[in-house]
Protein backbone atom coordinates (compact mmCIF):
# COMPACT_ATOMS: atom_id res chain seq x y z
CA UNK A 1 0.00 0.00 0.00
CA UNK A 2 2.85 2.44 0.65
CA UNK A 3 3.40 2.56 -3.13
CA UNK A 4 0.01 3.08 -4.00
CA UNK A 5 -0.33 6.03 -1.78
CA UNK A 6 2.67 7.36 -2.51
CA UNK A 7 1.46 7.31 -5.86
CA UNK A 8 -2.08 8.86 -5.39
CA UNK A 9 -0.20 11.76 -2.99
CA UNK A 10 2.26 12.79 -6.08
CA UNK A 11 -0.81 12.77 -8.49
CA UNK A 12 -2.31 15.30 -6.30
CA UNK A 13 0.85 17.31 -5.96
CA UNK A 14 1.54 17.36 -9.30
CA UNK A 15 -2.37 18.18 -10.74
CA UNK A 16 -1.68 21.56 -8.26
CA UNK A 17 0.91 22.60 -9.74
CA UNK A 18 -0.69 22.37 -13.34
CA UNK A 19 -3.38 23.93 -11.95
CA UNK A 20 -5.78 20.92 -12.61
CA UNK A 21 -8.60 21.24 -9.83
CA UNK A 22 -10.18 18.78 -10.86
CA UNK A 23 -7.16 16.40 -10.77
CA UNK A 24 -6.59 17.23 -7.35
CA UNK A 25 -10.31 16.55 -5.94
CA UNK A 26 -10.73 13.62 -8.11
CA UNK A 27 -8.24 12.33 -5.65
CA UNK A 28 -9.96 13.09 -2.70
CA UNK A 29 -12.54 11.43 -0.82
CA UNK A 30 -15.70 12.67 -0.45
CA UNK A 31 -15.34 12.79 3.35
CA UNK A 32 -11.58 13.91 3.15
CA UNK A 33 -10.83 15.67 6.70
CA UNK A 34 -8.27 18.43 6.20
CA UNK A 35 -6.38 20.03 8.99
CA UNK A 36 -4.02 23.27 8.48
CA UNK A 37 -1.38 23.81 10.77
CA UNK A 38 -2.12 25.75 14.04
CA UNK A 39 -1.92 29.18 13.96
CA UNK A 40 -1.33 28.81 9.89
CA UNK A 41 -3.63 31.60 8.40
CA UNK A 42 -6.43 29.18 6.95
CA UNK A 43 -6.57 27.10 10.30
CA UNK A 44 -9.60 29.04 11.33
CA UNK A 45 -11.76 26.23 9.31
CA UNK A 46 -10.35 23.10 10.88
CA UNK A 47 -11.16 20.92 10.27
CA UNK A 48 -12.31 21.15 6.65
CA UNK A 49 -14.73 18.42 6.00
CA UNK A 50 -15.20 17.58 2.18
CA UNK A 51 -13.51 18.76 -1.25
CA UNK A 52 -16.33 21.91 -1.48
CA UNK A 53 -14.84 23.17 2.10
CA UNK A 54 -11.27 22.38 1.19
CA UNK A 55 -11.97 24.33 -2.40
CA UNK A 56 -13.36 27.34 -0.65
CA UNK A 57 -11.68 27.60 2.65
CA UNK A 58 -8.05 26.83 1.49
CA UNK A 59 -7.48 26.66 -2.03
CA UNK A 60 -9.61 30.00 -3.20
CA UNK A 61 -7.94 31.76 -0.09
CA UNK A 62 -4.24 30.49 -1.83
CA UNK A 63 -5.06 31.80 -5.47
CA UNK A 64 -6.65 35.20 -4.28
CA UNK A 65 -4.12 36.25 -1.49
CA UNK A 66 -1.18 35.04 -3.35
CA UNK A 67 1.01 35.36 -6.54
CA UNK A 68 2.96 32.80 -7.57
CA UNK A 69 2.33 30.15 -4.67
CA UNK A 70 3.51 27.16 -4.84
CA UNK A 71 3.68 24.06 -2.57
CA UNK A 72 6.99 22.57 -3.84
CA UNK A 73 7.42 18.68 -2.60
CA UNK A 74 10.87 17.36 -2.46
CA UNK A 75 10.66 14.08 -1.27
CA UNK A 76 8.23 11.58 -0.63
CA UNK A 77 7.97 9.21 2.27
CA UNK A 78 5.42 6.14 2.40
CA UNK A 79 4.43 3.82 5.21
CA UNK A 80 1.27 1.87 4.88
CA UNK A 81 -1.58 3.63 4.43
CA UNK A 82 0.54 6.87 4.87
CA UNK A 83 2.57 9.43 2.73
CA UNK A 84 4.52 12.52 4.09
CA UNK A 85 5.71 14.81 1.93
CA UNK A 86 8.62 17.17 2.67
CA UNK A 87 8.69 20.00 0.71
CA UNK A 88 8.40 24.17 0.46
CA UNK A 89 5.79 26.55 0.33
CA UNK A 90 7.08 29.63 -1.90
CA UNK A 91 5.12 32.70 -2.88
CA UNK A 92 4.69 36.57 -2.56
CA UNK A 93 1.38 37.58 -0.50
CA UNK A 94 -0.24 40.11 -2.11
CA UNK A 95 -1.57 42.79 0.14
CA UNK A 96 2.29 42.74 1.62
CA UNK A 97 4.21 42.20 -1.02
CA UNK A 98 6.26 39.89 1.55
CA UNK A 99 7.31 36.50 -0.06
CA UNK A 100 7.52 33.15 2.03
CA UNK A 101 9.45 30.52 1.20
CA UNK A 102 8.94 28.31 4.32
CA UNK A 103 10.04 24.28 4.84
CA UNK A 104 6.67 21.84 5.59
CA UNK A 105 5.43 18.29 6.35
CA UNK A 106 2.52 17.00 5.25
CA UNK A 107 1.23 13.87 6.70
CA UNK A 108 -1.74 12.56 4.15
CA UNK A 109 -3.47 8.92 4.92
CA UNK A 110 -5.23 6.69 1.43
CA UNK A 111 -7.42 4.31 1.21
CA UNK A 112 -9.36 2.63 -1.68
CA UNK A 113 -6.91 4.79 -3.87
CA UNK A 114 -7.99 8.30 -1.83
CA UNK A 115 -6.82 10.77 0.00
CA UNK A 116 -8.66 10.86 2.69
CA UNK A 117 -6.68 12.81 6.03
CA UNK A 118 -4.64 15.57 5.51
CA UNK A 119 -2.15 17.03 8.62
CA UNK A 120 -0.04 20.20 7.71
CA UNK A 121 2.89 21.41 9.88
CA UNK A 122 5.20 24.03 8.60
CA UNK A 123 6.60 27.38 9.76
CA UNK A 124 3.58 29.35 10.99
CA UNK A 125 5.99 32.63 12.15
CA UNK A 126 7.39 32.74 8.78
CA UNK A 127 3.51 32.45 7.14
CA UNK A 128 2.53 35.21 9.76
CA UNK A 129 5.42 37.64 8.98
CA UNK A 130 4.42 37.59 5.25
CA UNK A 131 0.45 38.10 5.30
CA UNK A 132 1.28 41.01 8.04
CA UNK A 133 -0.24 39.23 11.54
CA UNK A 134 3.02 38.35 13.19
């Protein structure tokens, strides 16, 4: 199984970065359970429960508050049912003008071939001193 979500994980990763929405929720489970790092800017949904509240309370946040963001994986970890992804978020918040370019883990679970938990951790302080709140 590690394989296979290894597999489904990059899929999803690399539909984002081609900007294929669809790609990336085709992946997900219908009851996917999301989870932003605490005190991360779009934590104040947590959990998000479905694509639709993913779509809306993360995604559409990304694309309007940002230019050029990017969550860059650079290696890929699998265990079971379980992928972690090491990697970089890079971009330039609009309203500041402040760009991040800040290290993360992301700790997704698959099953039946979906994603279906996602756990972010990455530096909050550094996400903070680029929108202008820390």
């Amino acid at each position: 199984m590690s394989d296979e979500s290894v597999a489904v994980v990059r899929a999803i990763y690399d539909a984002f970065a081609a900007g294929d929405v669809a790609g990336v929720v085709s992946r997900m489970s219908p009851d996917i359970v999301w989870n932003e790092a605490e005190n991360f800017p779009y934590a104040d949904g947590n959990p998000y429960r479905g694509p639709d509240a993913i779509l809306g309370g993360v995604f559409a946040r990304l694309g309007g508050e940002w230019d050029g963001f990017a969550a860059v994986p650079e290696e890929f970890l699998g265990a079971g049912d379980t992928a972690v992804v090491l990697g970089r978020y890079r971009g330039t918040h609009k309203a500041t003008g402040r760009s991040m370019d800040a290290q993360f883990a992301h700790v997704w679970r698959v099953a039946d071939g979906k994603a279906e938990r996602f756990q972010q951790y990455t530096d909050t302080l550094q996400a903070a001193r680029a929108t202008g709140t820390g």
